[in-house]
PDB file of N, CA and C in Angstrom:
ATOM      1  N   UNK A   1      -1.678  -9.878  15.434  1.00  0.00           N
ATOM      2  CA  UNK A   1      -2.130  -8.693  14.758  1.00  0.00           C
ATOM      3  C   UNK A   1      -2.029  -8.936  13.251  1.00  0.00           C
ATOM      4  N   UNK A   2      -3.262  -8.590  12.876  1.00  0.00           N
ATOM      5  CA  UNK A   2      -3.167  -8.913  11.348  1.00  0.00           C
ATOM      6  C   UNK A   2      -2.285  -7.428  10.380  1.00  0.00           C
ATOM      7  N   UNK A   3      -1.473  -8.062   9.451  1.00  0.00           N
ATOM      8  CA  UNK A   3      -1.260  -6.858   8.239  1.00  0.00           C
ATOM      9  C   UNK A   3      -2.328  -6.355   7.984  1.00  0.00           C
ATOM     10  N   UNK A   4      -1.344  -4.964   7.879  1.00  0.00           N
ATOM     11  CA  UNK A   4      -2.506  -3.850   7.396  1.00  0.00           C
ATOM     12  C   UNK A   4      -2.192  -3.315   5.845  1.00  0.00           C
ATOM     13  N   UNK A   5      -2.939  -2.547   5.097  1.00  0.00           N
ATOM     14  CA  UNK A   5      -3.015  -2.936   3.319  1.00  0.00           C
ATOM     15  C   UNK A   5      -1.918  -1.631   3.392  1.00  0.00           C
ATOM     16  N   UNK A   6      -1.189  -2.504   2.244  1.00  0.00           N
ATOM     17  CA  UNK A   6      -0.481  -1.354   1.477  1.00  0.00           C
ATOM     18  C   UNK A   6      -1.262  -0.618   0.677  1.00  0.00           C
ATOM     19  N   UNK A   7      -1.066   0.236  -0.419  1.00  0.00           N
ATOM     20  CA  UNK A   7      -1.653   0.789  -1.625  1.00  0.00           C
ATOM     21  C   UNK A   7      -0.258   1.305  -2.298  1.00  0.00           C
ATOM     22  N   UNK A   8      -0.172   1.239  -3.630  1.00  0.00           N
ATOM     23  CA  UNK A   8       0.598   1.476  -4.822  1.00  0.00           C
ATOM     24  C   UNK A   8       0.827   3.285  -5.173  1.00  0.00           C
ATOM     25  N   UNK A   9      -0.500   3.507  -4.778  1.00  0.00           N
ATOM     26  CA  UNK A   9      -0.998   4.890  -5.475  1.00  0.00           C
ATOM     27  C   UNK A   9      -1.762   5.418  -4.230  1.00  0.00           C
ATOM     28  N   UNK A  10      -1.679   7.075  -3.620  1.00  0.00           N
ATOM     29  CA  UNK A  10      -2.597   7.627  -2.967  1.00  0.00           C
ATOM     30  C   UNK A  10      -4.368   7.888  -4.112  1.00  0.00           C
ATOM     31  N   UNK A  11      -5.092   7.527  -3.358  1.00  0.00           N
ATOM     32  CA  UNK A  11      -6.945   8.064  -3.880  1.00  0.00           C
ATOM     33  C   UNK A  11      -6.803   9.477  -3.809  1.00  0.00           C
ATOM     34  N   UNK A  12      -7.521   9.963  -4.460  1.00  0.00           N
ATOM     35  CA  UNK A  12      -8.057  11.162  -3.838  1.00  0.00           C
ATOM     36  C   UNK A  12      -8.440  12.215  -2.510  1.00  0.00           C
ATOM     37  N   UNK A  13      -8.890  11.106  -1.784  1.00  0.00           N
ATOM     38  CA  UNK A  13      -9.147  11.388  -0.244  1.00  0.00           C
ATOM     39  C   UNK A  13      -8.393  11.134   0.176  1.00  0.00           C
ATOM     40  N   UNK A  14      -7.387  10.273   0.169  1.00  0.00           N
ATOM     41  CA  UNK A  14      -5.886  10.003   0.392  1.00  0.00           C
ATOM     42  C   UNK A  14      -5.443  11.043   0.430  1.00  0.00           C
ATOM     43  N   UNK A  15      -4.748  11.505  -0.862  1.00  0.00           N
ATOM     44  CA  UNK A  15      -4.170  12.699  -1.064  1.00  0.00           C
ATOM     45  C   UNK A  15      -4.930  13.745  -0.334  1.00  0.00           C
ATOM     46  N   UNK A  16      -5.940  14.300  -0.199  1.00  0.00           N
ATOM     47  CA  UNK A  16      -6.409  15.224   0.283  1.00  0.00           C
ATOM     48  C   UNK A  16      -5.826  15.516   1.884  1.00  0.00           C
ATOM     49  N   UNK A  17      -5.658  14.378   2.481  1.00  0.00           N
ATOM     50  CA  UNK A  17      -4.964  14.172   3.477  1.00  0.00           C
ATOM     51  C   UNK A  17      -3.475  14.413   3.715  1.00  0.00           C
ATOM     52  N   UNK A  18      -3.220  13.926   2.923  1.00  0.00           N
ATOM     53  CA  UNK A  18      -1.514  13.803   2.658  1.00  0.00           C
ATOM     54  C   UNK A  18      -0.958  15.233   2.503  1.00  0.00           C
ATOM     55  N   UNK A  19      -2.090  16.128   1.586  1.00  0.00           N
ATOM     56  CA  UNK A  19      -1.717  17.374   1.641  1.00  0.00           C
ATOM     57  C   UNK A  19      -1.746  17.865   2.845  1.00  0.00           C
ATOM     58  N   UNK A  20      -2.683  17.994   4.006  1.00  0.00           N
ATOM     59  CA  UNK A  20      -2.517  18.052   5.089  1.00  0.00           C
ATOM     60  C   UNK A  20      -1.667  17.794   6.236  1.00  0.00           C
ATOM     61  N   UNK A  21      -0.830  16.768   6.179  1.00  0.00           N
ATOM     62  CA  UNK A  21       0.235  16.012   6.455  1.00  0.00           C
ATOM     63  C   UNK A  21       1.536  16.782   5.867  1.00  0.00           C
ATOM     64  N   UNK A  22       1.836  17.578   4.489  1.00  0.00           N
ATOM     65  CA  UNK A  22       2.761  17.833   4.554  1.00  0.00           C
ATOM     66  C   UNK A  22       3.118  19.215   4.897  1.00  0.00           C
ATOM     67  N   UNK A  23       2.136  19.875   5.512  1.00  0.00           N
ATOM     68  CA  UNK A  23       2.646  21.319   5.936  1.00  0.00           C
ATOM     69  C   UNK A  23       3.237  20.761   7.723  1.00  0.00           C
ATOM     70  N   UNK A  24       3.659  19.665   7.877  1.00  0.00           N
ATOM     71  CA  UNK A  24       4.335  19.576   9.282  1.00  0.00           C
ATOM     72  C   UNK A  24       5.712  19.394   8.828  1.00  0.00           C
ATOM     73  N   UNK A  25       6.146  19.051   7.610  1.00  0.00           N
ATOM     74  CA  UNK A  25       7.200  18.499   7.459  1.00  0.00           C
ATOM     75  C   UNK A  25       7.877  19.784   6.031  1.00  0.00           C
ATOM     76  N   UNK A  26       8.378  20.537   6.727  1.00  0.00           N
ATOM     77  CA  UNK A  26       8.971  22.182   6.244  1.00  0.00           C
ATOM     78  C   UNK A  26      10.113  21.603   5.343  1.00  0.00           C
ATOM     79  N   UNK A  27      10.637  22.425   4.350  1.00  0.00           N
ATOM     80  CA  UNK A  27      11.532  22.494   3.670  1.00  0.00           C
ATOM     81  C   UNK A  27      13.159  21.971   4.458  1.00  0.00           C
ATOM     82  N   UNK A  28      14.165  20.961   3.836  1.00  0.00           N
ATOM     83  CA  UNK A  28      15.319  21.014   4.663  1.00  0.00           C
ATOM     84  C   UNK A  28      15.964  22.416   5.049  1.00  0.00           C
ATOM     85  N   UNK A  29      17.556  22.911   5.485  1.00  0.00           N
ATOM     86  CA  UNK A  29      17.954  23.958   5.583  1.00  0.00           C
ATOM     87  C   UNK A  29      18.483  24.090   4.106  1.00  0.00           C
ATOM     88  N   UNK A  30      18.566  23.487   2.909  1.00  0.00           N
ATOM     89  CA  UNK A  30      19.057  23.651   1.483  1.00  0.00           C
ATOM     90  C   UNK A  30      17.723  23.690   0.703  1.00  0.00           C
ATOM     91  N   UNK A  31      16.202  24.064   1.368  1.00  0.00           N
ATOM     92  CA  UNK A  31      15.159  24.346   0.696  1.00  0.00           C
ATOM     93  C   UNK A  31      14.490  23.357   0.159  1.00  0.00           C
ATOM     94  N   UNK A  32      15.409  21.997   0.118  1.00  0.00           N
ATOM     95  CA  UNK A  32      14.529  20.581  -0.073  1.00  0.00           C
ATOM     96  C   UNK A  32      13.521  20.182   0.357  1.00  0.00           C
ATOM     97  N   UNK A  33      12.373  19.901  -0.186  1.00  0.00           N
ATOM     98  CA  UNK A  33      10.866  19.530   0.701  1.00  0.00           C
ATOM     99  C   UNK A  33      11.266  18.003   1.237  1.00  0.00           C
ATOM    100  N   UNK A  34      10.835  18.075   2.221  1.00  0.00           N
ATOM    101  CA  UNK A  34      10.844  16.670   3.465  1.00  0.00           C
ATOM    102  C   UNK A  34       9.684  15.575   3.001  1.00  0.00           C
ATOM    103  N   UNK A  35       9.505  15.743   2.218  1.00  0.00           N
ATOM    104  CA  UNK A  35       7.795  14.689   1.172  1.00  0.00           C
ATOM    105  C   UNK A  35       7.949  14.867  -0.274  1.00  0.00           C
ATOM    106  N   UNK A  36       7.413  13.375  -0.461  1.00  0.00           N
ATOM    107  CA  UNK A  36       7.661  13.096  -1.756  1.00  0.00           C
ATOM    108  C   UNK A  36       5.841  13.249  -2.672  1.00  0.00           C
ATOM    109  N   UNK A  37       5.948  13.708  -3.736  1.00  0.00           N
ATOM    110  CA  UNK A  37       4.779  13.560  -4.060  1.00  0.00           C
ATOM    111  C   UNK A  37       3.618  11.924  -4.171  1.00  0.00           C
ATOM    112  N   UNK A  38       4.853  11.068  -4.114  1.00  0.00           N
ATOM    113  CA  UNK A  38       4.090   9.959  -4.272  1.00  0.00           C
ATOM    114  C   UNK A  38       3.440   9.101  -2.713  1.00  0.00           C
ATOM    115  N   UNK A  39       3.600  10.229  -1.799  1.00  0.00           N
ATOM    116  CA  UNK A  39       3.274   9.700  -0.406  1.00  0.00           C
ATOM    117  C   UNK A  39       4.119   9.410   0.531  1.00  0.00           C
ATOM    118  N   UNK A  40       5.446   9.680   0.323  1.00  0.00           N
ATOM    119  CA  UNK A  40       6.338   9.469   1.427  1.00  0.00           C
ATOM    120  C   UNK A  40       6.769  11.131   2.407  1.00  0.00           C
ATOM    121  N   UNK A  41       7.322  10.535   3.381  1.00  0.00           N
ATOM    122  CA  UNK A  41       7.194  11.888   4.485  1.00  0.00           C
ATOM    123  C   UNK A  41       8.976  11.515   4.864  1.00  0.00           C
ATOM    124  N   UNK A  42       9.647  12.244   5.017  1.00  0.00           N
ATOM    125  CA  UNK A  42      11.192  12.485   5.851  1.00  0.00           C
ATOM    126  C   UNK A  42      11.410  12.891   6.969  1.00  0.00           C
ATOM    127  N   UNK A  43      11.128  11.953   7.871  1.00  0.00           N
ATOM    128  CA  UNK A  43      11.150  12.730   9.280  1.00  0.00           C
ATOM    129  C   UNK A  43      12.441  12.744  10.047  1.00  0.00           C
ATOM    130  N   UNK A  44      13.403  13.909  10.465  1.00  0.00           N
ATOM    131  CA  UNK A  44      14.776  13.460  10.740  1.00  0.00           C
ATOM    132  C   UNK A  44      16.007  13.183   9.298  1.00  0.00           C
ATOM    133  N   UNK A  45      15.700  11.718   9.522  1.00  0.00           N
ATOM    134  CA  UNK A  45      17.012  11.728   8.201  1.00  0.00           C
ATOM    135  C   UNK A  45      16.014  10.630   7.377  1.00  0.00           C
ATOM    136  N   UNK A  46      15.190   9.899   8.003  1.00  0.00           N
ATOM    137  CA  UNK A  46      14.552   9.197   7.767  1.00  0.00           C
ATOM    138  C   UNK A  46      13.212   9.060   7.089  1.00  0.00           C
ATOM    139  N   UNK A  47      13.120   8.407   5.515  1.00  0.00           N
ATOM    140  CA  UNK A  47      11.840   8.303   4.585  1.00  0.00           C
ATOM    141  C   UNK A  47      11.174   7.507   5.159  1.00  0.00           C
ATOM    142  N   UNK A  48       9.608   7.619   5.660  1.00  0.00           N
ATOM    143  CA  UNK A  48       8.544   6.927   5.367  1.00  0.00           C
ATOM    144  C   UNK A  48       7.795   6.726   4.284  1.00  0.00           C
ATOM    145  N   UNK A  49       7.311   5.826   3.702  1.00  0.00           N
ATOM    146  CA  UNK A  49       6.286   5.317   3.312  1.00  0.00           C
ATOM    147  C   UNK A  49       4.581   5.778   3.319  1.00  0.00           C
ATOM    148  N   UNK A  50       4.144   6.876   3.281  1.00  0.00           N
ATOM    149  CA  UNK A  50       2.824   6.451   4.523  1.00  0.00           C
ATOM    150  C   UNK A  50       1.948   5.553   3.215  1.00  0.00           C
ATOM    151  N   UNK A  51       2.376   5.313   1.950  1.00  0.00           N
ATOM    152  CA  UNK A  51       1.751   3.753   1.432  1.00  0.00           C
ATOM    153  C   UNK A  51       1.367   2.698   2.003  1.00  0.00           C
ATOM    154  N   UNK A  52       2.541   2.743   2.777  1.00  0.00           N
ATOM    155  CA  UNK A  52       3.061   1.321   3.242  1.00  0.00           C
ATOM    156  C   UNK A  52       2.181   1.286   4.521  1.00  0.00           C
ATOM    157  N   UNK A  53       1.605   0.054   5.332  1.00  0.00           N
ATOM    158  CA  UNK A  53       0.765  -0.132   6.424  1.00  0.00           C
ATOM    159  C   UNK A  53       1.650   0.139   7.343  1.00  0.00           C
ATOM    160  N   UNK A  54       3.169  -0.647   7.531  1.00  0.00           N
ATOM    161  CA  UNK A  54       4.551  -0.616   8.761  1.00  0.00           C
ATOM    162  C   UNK A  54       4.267   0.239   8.769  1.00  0.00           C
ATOM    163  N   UNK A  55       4.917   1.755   7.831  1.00  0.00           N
ATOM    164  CA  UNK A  55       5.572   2.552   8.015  1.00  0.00           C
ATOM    165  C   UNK A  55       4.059   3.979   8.384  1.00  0.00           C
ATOM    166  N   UNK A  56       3.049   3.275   8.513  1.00  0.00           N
ATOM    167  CA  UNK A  56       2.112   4.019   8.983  1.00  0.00           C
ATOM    168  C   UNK A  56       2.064   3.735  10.220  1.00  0.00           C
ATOM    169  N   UNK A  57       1.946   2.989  10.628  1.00  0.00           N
ATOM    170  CA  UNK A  57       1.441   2.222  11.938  1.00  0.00           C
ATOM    171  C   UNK A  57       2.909   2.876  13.128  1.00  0.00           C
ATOM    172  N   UNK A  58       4.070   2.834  12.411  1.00  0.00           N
ATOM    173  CA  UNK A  58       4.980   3.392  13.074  1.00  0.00           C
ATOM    174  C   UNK A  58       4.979   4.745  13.589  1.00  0.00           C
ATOM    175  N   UNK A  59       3.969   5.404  12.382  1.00  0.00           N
ATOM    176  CA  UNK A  59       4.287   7.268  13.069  1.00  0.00           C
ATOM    177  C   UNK A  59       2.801   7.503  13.756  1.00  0.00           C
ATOM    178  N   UNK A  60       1.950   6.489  13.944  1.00  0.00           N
ATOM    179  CA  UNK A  60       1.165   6.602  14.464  1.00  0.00           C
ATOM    180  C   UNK A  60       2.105   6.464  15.934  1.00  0.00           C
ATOM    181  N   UNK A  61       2.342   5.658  15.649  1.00  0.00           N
ATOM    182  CA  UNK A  61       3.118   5.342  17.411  1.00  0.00           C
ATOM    183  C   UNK A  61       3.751   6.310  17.804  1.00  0.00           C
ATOM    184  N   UNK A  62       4.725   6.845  17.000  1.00  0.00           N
ATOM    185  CA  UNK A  62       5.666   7.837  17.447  1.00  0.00           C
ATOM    186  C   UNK A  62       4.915   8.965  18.155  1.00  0.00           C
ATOM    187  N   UNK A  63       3.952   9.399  17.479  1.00  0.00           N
ATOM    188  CA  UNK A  63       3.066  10.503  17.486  1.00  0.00           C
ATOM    189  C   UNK A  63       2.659  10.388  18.690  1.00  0.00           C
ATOM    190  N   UNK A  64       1.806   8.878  18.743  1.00  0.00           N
ATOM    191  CA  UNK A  64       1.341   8.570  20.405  1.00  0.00           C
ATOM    192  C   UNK A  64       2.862   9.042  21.613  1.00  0.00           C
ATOM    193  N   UNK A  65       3.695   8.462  21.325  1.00  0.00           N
ATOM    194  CA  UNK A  65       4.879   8.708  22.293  1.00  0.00           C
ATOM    195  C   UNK A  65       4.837  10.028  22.441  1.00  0.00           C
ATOM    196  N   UNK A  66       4.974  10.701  21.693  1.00  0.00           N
ATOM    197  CA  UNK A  66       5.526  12.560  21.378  1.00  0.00           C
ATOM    198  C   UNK A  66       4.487  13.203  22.091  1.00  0.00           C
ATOM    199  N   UNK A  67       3.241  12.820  21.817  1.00  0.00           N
ATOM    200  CA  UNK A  67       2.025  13.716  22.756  1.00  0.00           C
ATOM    201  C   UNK A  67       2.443  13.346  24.289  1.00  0.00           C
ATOM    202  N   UNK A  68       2.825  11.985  24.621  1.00  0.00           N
ATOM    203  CA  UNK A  68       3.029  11.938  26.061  1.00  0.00           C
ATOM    204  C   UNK A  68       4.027  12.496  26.971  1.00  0.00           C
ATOM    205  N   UNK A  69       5.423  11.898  26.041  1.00  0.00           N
ATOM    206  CA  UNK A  69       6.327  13.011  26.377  1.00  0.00           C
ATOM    207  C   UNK A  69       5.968  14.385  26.922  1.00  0.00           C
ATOM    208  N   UNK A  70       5.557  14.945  25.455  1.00  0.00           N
ATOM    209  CA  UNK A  70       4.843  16.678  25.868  1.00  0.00           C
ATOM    210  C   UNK A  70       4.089  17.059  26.943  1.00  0.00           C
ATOM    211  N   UNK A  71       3.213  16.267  26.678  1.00  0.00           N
ATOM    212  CA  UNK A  71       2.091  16.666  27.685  1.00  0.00           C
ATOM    213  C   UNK A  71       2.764  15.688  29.331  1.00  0.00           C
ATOM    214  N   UNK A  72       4.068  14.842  29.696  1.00  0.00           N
ATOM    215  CA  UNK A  72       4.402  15.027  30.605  1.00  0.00           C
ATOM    216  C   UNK A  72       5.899  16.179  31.300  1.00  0.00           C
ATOM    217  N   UNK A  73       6.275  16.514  30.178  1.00  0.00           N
ATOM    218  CA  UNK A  73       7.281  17.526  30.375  1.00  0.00           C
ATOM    219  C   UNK A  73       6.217  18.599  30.269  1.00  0.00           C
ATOM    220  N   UNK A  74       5.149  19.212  30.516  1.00  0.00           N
ATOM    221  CA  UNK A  74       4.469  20.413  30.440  1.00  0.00           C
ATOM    222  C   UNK A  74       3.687  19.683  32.050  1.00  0.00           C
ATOM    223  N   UNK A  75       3.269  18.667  32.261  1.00  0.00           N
ATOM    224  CA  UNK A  75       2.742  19.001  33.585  1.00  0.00           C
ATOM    225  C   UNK A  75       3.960  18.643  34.828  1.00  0.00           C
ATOM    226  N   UNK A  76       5.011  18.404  34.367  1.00  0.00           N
ATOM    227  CA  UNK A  76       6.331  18.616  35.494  1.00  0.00           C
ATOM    228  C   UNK A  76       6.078  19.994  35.570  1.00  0.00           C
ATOM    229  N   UNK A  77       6.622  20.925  34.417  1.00  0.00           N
ATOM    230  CA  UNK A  77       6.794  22.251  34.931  1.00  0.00           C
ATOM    231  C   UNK A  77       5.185  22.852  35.371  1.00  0.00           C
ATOM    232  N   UNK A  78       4.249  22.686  35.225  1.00  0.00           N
ATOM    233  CA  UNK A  78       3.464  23.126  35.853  1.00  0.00           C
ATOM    234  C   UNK A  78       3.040  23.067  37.252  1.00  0.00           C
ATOM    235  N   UNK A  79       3.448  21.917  37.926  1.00  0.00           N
ATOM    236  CA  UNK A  79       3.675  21.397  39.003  1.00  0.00           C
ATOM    237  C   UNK A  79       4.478  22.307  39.880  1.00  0.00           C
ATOM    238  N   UNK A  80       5.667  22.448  39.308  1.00  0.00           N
ATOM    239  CA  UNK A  80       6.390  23.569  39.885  1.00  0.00           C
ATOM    240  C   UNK A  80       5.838  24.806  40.673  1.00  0.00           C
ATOM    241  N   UNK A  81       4.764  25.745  39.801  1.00  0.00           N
ATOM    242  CA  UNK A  81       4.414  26.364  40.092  1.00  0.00           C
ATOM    243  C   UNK A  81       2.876  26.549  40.927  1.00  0.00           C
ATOM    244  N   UNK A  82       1.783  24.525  40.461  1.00  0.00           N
ATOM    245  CA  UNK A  82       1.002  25.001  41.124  1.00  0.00           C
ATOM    246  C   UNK A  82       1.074  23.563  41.700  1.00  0.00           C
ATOM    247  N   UNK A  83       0.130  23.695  42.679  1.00  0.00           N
ATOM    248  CA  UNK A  83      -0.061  22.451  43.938  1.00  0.00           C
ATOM    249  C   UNK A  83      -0.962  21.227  43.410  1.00  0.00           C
ATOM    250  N   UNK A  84      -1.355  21.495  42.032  1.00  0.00           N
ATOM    251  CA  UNK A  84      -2.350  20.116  40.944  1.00  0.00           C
ATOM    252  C   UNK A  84      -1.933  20.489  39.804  1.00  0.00           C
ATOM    253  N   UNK A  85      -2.307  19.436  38.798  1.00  0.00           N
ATOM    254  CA  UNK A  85      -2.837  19.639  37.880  1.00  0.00           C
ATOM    255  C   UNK A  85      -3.949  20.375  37.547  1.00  0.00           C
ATOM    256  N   UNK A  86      -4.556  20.465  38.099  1.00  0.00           N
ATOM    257  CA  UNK A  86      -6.105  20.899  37.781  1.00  0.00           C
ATOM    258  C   UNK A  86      -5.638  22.573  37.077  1.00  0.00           C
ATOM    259  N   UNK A  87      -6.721  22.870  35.996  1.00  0.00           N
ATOM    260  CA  UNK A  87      -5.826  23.902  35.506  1.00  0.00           C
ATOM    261  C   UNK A  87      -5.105  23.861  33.925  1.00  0.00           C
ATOM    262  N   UNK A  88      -4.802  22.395  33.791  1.00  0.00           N
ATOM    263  CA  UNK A  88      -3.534  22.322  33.151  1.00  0.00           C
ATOM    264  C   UNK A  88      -3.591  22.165  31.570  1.00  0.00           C
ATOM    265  N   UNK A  89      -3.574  23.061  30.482  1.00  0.00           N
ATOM    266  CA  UNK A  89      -3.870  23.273  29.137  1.00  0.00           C
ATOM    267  C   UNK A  89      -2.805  22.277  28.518  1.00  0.00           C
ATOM    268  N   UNK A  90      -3.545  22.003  26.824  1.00  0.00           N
ATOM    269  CA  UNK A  90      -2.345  21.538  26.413  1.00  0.00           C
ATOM    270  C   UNK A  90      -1.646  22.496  25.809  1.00  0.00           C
ATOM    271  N   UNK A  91      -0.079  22.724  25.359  1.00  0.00           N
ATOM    272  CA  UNK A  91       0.253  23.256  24.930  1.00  0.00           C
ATOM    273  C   UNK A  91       0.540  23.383  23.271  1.00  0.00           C
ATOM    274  N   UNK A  92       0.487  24.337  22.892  1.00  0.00           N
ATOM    275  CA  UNK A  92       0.918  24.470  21.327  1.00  0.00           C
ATOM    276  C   UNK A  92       1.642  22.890  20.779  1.00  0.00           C
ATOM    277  N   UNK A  93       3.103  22.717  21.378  1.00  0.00           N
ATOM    278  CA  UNK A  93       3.542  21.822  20.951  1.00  0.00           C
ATOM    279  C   UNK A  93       2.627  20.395  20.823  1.00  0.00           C
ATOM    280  N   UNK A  94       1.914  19.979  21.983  1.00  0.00           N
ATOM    281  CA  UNK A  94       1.212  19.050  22.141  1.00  0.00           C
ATOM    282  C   UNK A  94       0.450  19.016  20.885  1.00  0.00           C
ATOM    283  N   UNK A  95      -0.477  19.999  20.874  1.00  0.00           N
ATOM    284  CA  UNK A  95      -1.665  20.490  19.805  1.00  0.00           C
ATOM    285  C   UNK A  95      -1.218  19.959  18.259  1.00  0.00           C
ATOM    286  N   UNK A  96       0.020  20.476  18.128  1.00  0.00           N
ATOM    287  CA  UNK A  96       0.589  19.876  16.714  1.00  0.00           C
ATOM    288  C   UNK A  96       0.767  18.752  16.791  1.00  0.00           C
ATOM    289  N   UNK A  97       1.152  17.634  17.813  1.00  0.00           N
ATOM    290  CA  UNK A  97       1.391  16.489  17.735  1.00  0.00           C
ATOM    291  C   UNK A  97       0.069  15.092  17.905  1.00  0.00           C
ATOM    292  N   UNK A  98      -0.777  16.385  18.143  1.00  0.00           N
ATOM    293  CA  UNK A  98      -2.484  15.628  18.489  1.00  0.00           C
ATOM    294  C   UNK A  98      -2.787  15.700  16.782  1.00  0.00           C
ATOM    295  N   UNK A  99      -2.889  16.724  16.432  1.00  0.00           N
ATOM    296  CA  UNK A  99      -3.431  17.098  14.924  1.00  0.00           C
ATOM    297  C   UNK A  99      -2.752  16.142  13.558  1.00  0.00           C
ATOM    298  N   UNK A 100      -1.485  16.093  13.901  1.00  0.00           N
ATOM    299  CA  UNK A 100      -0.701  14.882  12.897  1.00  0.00           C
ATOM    300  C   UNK A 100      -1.192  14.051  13.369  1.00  0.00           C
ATOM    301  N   UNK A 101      -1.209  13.187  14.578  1.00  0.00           N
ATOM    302  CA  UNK A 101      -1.784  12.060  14.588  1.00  0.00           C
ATOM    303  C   UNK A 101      -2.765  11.835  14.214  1.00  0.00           C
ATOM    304  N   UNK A 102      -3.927  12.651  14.208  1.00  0.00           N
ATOM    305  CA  UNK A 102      -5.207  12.422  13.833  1.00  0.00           C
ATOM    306  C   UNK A 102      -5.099  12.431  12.081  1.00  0.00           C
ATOM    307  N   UNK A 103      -4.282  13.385  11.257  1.00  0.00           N
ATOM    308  CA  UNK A 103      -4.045  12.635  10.208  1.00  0.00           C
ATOM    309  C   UNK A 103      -3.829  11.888   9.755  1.00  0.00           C
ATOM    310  N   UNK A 104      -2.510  10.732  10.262  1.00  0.00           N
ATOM    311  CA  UNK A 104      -2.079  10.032  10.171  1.00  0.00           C
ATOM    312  C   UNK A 104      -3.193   8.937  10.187  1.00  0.00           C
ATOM    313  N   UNK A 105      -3.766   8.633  11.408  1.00  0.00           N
ATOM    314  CA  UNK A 105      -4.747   7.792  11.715  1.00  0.00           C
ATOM    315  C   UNK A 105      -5.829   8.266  10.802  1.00  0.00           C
ATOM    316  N   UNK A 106      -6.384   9.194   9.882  1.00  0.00           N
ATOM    317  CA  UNK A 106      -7.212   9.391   9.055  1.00  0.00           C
ATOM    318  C   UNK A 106      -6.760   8.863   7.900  1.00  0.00           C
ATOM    319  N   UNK A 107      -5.488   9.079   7.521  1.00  0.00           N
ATOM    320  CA  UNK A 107      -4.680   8.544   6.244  1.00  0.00           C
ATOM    321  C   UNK A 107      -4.306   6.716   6.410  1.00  0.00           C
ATOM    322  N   UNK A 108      -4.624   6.459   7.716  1.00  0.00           N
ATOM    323  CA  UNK A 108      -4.557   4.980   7.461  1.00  0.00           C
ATOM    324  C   UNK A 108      -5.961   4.420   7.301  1.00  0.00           C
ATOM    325  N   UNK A 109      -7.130   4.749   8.099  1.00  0.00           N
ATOM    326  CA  UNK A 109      -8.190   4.590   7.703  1.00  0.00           C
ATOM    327  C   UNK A 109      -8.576   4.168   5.949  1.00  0.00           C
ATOM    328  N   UNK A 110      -8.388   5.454   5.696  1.00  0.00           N
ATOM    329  CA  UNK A 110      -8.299   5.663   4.019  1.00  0.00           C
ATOM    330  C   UNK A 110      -7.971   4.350   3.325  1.00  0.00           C
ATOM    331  N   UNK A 111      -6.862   4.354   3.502  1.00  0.00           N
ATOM    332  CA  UNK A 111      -5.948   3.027   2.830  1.00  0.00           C
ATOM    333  C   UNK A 111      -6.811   1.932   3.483  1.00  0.00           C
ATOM    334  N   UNK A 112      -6.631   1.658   5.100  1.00  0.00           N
ATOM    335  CA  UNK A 112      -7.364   0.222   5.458  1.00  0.00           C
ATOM    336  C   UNK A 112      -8.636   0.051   4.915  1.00  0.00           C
ATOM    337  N   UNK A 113      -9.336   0.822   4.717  1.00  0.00           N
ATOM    338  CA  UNK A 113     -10.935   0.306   4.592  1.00  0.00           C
ATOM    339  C   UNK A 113     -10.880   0.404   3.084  1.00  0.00           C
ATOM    340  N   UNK A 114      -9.866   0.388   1.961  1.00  0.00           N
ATOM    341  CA  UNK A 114     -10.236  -0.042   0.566  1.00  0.00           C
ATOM    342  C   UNK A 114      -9.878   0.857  -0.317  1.00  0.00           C
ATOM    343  N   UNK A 115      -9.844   2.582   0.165  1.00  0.00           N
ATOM    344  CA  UNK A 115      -9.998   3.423  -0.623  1.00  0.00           C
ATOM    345  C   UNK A 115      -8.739   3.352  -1.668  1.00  0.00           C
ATOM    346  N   UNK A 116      -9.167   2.825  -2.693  1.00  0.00           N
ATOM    347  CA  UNK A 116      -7.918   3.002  -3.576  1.00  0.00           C
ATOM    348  C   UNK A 116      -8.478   3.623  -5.135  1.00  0.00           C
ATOM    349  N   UNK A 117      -7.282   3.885  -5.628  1.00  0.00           N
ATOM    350  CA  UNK A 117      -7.359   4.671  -7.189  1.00  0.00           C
ATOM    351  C   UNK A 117      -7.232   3.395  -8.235  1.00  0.00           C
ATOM    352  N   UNK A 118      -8.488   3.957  -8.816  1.00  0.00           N
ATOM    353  CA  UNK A 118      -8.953   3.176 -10.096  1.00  0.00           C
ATOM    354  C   UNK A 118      -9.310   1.829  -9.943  1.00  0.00           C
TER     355      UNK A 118
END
């Protein structure tokens, strides 16, 4: 697998994204924002990068994990109650974890295919 590009600086369309990206990541409990203006995200205890290609490529993954999780702890309990799947919505939680990813994967796009400032 080849490296994927860093960038120094978010573009424009970058950022436009990034703004998007940070209404998932809420204030700490001492009112501290979880994102840095220069493109990094705090998820847990932990700074990303989303500059950086790793540290993109990583919450892409996570994201992938988190939708599956969800969407298999939502069709256990549905199971429970019906005799299929068939039927079976995603839920809210899922929905948020589909929608970051698709940022994420929009915000690496960005960066991979060149888009950079100045």
């Amino acid at each position: 697998m080849s490296k994927g590009r860093d960038c120094e600086e978010l573009s424009p369309k970058s950022r436009e994204i990034f703004e998007k990206i940070k209404k998932f990541f809420s204030p700490d409990p001492w009112k501290n924002p979880r994102w840095t203006e220069d493109g990094r995200i705090c998820d847990s205890t932990t700074f990303y990068d989303l500059r950086k290609s790793d540290d993109r490529k990583s919450r892409i993954e996570w994201q992938q994990h988190m939708i599956g999780y969800v969407i298999g702890l939502n069709a256990k309990r549905y199971l429970r109650a019906h005799p299929s799947l068939e039927g079976l919505g995603i839920s809210p939680v899922a929905a948020n974890f589909i929608e970051l990813l698709h940022l994420y994967e929009e915000l690496d796009y960005q960066i991979e295919t060149g888009d950079f400032v100045g």
